[in-house]
C-alpha atoms as a PDB file:
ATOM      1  CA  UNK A   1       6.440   8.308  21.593  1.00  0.00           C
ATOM      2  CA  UNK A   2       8.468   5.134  21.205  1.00  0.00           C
ATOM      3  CA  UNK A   3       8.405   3.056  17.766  1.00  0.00           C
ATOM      4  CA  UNK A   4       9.123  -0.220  18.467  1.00  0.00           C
ATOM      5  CA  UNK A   5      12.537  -0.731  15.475  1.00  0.00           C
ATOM      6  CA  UNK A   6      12.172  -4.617  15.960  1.00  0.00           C
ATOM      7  CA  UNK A   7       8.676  -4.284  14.589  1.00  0.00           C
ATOM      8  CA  UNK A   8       9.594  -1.521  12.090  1.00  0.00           C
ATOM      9  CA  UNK A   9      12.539  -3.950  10.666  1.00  0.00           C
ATOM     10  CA  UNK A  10      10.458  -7.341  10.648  1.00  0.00           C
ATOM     11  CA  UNK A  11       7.475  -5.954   9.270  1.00  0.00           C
ATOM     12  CA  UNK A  12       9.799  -4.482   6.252  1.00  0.00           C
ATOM     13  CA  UNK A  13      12.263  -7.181   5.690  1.00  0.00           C
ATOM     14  CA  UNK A  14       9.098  -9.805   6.038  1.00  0.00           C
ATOM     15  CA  UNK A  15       7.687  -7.534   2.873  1.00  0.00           C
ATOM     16  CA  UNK A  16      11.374  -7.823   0.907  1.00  0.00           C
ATOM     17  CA  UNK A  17      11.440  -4.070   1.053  1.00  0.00           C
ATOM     18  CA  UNK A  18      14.609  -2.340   1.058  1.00  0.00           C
ATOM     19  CA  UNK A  19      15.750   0.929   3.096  1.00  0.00           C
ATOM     20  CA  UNK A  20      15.673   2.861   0.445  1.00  0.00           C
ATOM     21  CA  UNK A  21      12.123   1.406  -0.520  1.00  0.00           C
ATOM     22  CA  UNK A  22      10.515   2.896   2.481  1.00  0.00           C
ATOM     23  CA  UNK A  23      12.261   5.674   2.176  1.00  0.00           C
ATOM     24  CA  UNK A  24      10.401   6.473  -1.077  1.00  0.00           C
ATOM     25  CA  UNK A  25       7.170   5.213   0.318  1.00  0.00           C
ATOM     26  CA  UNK A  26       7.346   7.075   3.854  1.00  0.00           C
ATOM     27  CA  UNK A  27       9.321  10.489   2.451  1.00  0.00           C
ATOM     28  CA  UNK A  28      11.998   9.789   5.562  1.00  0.00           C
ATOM     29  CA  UNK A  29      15.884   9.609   5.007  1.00  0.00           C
ATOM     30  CA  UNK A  30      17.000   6.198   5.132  1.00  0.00           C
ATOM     31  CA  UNK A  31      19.824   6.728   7.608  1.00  0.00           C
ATOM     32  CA  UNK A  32      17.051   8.071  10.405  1.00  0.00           C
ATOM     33  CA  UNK A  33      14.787   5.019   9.148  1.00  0.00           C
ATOM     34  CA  UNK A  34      17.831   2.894   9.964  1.00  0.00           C
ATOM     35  CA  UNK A  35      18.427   4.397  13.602  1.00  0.00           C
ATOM     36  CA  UNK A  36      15.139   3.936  14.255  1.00  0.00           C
ATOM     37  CA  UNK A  37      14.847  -0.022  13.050  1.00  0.00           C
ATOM     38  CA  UNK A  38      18.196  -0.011  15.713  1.00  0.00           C
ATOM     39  CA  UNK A  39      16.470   1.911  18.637  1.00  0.00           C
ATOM     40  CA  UNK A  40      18.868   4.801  18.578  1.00  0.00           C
ATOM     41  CA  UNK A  41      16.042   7.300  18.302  1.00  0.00           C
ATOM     42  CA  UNK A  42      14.233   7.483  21.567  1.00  0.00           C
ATOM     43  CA  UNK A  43      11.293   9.480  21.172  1.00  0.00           C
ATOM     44  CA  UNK A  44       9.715  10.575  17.782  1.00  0.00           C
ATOM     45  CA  UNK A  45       6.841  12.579  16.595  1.00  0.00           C
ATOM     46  CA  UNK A  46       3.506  11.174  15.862  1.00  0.00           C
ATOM     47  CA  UNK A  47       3.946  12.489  11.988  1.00  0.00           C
ATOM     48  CA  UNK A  48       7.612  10.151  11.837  1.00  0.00           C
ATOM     49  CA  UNK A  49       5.622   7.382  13.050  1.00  0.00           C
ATOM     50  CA  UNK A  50       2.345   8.217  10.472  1.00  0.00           C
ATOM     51  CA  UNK A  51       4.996   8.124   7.672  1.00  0.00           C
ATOM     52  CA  UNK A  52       6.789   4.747   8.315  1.00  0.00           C
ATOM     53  CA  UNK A  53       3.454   3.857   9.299  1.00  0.00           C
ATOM     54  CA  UNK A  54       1.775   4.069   5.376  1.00  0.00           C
ATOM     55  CA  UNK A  55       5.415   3.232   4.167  1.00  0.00           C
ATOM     56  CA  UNK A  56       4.579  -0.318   5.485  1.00  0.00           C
ATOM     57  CA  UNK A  57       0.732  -0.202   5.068  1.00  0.00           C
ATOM     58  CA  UNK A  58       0.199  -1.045   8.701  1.00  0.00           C
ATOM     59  CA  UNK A  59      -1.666   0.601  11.515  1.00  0.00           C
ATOM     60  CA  UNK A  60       0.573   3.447  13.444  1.00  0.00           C
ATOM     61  CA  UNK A  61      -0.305   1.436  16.656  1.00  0.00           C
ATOM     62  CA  UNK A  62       1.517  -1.792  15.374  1.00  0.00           C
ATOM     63  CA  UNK A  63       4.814   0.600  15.395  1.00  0.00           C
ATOM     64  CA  UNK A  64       4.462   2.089  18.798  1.00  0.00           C
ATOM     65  CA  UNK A  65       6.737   0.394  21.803  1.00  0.00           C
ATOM     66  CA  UNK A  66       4.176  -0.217  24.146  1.00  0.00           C
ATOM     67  CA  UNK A  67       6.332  -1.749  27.114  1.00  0.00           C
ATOM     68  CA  UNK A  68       6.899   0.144  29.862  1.00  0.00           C
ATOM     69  CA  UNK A  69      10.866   1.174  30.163  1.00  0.00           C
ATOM     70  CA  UNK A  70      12.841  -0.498  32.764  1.00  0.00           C
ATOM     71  CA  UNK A  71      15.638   1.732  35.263  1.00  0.00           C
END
């Protein structure tokens, strides 16, 4: 699946919380939480996405790019 990084980054700067923040919260290293926020991770497990997913204390479908990929 796709997480949507825009998302990821609003929703955690909106909340003042720092990288390292939701690395404590979601148990992920901050430098993959970073790539993802920046769209350099392509496709993740549904577990990655769980994790940032209570990190933030939204719903895992709020983090999921839903648009369809263009050529």
């Amino acid at each position: 699946m796709k997480p949507n990084g825009r998302m990821i980054r609003g929703i955690r700067t909106g909340r003042k919380m720092s990288l390292r923040e939701l690395e404590a919260k979601s148990g992920l290293n901050r430098g993959y939480l970073s790539r993802l926020e920046r769209e350099q991770v392509r496709d993740v497990g549904s577990e990655q996405v769980r994790r940032v997913a209570e990190g933030l204390d939204v719903p895992e479908a709020l983090l999921i790019d839903t648009e369809e990929s263009t050529p």
